[in-house]
N, C-alpha and C. Protein backbone atom coordinates (compact mmCIF):
# COMPACT_ATOMS: atom_id res chain seq x y z
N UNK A 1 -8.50 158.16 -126.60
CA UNK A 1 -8.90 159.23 -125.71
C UNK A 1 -8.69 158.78 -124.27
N UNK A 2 -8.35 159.86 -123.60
CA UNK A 2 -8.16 159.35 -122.04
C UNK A 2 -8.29 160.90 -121.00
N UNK A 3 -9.00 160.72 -119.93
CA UNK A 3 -8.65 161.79 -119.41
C UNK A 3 -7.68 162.25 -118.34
N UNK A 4 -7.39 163.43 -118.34
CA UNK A 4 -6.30 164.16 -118.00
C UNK A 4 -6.69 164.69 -116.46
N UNK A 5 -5.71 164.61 -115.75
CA UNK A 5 -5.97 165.22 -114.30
C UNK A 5 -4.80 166.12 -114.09
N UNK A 6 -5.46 167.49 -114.04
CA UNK A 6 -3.89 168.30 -114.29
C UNK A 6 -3.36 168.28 -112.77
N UNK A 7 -3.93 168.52 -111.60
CA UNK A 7 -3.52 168.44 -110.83
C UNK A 7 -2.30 167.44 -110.43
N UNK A 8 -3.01 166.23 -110.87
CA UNK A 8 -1.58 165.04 -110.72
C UNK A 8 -0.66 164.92 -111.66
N UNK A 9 -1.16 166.00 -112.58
CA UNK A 9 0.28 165.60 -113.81
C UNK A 9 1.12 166.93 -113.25
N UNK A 10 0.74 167.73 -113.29
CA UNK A 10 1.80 168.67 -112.98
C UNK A 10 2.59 168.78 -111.37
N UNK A 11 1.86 167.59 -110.70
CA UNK A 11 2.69 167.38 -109.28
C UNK A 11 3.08 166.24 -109.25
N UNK A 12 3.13 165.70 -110.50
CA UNK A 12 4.02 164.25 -110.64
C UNK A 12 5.97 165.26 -111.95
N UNK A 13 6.09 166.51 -112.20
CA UNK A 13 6.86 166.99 -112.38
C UNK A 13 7.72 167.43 -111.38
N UNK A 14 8.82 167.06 -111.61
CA UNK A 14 9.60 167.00 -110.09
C UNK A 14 10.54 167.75 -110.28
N UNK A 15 10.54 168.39 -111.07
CA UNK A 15 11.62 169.67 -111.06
C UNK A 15 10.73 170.82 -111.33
N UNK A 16 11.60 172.37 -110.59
CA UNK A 16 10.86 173.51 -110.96
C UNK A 16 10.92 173.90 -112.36
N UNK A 17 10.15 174.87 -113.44
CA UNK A 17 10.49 175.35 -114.85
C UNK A 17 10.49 174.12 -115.96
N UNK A 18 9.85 173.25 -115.53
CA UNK A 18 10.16 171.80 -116.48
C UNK A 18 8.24 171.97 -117.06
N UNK A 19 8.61 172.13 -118.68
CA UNK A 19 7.23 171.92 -119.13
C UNK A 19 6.87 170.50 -119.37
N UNK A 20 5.65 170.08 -118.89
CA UNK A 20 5.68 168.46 -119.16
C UNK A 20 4.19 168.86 -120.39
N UNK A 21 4.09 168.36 -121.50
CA UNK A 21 3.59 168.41 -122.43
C UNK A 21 2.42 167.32 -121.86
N UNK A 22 0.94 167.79 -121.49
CA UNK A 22 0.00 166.91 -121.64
C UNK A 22 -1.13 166.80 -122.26
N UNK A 23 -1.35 167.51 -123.39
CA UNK A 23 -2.18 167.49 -124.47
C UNK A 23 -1.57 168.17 -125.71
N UNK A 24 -2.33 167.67 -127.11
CA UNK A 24 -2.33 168.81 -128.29
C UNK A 24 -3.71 169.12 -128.80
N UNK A 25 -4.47 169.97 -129.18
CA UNK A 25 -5.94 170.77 -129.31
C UNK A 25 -5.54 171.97 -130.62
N UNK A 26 -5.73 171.29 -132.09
CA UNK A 26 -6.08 171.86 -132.99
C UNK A 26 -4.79 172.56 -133.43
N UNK A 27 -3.58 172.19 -132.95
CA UNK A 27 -2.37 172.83 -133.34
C UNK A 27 -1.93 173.51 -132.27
N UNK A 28 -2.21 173.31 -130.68
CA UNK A 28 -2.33 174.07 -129.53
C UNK A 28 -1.63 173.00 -128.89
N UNK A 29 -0.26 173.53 -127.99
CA UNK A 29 0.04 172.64 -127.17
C UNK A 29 -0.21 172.69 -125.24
N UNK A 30 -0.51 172.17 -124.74
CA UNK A 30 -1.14 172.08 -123.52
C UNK A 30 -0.15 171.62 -122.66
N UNK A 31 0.38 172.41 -121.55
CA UNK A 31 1.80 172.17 -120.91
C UNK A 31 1.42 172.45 -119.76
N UNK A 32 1.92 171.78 -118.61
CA UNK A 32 1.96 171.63 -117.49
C UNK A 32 3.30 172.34 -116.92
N UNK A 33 3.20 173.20 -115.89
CA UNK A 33 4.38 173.77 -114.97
C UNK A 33 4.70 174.27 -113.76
N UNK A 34 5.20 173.87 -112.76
CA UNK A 34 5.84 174.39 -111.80
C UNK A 34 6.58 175.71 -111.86
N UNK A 35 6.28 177.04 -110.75
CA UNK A 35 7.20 178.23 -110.79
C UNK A 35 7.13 178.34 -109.71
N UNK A 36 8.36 179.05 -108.92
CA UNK A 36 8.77 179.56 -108.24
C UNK A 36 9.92 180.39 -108.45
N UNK A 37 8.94 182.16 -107.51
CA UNK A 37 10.64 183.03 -107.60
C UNK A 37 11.26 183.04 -109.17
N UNK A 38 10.09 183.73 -110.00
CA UNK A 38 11.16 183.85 -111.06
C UNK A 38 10.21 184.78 -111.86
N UNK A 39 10.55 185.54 -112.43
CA UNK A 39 10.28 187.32 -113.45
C UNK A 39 10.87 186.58 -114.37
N UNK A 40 10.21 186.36 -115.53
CA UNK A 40 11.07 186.31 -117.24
C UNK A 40 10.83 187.34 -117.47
N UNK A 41 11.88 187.98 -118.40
CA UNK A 41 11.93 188.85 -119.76
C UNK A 41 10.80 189.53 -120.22
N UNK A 42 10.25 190.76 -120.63
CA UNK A 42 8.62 191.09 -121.21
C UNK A 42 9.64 190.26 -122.43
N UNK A 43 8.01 189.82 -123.16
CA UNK A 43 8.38 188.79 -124.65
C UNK A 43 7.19 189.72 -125.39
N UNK A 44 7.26 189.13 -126.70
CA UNK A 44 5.61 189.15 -127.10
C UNK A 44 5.76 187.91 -127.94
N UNK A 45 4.53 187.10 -128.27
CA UNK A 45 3.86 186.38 -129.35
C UNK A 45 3.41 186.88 -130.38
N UNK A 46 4.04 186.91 -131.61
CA UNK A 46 3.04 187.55 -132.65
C UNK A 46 2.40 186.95 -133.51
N UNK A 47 2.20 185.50 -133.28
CA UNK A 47 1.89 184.75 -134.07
C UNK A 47 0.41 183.58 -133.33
N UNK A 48 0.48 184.25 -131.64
CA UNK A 48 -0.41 183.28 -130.93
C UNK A 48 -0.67 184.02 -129.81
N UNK A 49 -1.98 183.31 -129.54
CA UNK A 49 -2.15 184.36 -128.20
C UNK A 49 -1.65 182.85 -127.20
N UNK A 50 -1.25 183.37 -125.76
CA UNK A 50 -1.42 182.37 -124.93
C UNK A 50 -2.13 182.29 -123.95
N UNK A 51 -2.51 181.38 -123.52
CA UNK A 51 -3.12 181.27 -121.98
C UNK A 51 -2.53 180.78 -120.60
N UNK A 52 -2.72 180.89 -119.62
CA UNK A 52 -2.14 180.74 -118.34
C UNK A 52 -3.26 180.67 -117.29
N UNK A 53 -3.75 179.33 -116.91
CA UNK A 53 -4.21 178.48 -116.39
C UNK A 53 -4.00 178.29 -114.56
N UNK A 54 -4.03 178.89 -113.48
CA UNK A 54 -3.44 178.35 -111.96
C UNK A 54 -4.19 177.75 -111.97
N UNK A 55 -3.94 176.28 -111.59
CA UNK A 55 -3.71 175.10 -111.14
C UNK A 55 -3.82 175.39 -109.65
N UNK A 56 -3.08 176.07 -108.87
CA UNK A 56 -2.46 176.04 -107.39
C UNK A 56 -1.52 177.60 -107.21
N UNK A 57 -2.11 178.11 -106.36
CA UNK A 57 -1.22 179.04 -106.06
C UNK A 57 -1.50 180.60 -106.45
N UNK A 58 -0.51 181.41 -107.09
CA UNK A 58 -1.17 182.39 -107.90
C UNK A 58 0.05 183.39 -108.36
N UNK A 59 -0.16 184.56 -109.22
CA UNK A 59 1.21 185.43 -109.99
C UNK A 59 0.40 186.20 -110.75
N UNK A 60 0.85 187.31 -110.79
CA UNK A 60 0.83 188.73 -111.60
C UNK A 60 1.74 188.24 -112.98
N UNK A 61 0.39 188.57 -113.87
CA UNK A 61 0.68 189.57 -115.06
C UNK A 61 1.14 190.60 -115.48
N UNK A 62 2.62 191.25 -116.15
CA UNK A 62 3.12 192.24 -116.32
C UNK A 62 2.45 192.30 -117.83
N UNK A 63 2.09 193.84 -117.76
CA UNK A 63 1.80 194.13 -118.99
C UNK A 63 2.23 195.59 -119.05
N UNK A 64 2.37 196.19 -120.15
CA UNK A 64 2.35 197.66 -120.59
C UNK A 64 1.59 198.35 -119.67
N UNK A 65 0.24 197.78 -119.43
CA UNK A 65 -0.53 198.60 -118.46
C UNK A 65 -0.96 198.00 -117.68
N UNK A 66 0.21 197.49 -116.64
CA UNK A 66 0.47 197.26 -115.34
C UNK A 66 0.82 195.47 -115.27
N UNK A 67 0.42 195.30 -113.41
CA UNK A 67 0.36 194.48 -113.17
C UNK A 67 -1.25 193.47 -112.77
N UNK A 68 -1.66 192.51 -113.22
CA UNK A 68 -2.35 191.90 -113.40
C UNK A 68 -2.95 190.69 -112.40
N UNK A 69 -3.42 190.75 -111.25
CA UNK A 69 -3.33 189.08 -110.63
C UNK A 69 -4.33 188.16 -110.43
N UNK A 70 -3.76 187.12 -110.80
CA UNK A 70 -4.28 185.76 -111.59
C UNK A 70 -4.33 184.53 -110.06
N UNK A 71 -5.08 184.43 -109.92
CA UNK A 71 -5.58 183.38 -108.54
C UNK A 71 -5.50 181.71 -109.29
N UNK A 72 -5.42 180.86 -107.96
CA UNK A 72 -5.85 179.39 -108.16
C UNK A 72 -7.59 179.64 -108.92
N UNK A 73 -7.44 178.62 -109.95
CA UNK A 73 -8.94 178.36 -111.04
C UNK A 73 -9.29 179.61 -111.31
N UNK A 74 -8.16 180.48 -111.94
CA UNK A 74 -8.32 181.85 -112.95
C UNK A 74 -7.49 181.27 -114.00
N UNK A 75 -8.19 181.78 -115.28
CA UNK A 75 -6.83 181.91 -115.91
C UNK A 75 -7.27 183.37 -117.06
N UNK A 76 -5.97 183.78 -117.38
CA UNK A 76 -5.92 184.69 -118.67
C UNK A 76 -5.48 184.51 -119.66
N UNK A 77 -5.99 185.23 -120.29
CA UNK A 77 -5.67 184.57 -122.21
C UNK A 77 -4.73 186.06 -122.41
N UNK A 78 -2.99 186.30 -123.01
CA UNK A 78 -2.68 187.16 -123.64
C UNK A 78 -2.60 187.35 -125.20
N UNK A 79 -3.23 188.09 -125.39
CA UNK A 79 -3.49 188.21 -126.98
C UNK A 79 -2.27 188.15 -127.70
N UNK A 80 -2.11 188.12 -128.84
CA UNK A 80 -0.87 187.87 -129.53
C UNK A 80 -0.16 189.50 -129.67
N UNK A 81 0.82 189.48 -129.79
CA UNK A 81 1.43 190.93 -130.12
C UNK A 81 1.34 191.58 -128.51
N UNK A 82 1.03 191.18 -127.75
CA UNK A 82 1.12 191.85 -126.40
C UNK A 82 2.13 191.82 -125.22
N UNK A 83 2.69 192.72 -125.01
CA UNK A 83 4.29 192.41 -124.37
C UNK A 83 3.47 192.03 -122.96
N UNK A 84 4.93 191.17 -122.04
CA UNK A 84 4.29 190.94 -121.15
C UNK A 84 5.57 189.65 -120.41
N UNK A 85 5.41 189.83 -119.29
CA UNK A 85 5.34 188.45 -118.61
C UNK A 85 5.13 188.10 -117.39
N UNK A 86 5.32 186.78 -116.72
CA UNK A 86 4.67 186.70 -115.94
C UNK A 86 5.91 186.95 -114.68
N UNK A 87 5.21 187.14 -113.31
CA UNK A 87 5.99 187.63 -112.32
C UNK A 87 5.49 186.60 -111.28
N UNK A 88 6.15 185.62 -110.55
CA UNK A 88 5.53 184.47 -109.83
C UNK A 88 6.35 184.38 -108.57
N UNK A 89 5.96 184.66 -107.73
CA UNK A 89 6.69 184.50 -106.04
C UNK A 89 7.08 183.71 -105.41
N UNK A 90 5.82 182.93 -105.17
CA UNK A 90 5.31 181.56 -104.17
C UNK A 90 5.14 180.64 -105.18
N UNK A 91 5.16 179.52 -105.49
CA UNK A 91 4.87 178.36 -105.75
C UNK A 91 3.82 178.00 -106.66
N UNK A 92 3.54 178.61 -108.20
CA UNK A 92 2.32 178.15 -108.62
C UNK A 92 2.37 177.23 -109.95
N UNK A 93 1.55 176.48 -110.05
CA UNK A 93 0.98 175.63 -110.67
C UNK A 93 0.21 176.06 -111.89
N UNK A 94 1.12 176.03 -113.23
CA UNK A 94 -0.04 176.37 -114.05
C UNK A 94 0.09 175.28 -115.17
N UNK A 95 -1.28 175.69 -116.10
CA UNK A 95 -2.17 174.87 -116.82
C UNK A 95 -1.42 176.02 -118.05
N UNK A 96 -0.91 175.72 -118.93
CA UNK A 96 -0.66 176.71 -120.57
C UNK A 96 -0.93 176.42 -121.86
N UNK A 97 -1.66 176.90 -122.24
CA UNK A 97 -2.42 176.26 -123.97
C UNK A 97 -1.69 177.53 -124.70
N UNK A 98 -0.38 177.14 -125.78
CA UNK A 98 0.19 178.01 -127.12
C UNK A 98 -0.19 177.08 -128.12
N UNK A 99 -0.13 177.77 -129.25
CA UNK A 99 0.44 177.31 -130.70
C UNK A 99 1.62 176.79 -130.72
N UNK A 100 1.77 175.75 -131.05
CA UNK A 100 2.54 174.66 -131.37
C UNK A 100 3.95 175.31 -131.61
N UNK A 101 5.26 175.29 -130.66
CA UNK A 101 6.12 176.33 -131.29
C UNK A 101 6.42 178.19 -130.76
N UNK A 102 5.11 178.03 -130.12
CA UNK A 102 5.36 179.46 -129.33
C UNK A 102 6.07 179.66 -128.49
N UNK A 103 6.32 179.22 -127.33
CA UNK A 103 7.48 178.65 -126.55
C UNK A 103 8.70 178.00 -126.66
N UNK A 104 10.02 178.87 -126.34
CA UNK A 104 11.52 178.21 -126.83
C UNK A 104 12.18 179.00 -125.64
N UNK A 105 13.12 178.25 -125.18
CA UNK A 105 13.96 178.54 -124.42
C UNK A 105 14.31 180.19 -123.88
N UNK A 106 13.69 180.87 -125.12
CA UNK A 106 14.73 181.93 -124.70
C UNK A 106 13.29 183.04 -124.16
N UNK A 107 11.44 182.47 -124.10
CA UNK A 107 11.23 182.88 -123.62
C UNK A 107 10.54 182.42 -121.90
N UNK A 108 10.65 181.59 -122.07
CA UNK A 108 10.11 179.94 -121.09
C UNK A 108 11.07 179.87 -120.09
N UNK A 109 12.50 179.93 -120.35
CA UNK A 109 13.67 179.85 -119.36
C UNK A 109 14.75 178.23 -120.27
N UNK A 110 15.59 178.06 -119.46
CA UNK A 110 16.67 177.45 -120.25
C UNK A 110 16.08 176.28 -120.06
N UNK A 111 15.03 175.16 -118.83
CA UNK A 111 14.41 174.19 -119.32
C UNK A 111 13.70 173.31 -120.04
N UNK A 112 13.13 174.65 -120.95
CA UNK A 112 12.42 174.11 -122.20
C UNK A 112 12.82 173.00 -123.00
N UNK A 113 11.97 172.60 -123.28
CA UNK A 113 12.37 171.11 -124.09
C UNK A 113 11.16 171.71 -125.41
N UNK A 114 11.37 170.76 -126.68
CA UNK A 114 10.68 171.12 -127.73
C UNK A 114 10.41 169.43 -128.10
């Protein structure tokens, strides 16, 4: 056991869109990330809900029914089956807990690593 300081792990990632993997929790993987300036794709999860954690900074939630915004030390949980993504401007810092596998390239962006 050891503890985790997300702040310095995710500002020791030195590229933008790069998930750095810093925990696993019950089949849940815990990822660290840098965004800037970037709208993904609406996706859905149908198999996991996810969460989205600011760290630093802040970004709207796209959903079916609307837009959503998520501050530094907010986070939201999207239920599984719920289209959506995120819309990020300025510079934020987030904290992300999926199911092991929920995240792949094609909805994360082409940095993903597995």
């Amino acid at each position: 056991m050891k503890t985790i300081n997300l702040l310095n792990e995710v500002n020791a990632v030195g590229k933008l869109y790069v998930y750095e993997k810093v925990g696993r929790l019950n089949g849940n993987v815990l990822s660290v990330v840098n965004v800037e300036n970037r709208t993904l794709d609406f996706h859905v999860h149908e198999n996991s809900d996810e969460l989205f954690y600011v760290i630093e900074g802040a970004f709207k939630l796209e959903t079916d029914e609307g837009l959503i915004p998520v501050n530094a030390g907010e986070f939201i949980i999207v239920p599984k089956g719920t289209r959506h993504r995120p819309v990020v401007e300025k510079l934020t810092k987030f904290l992300m807990i999926e199911l092991d596998g929920t995240l792949n390239k094609e909805n994360s962006g082409d940095l993903y690593e597995d």
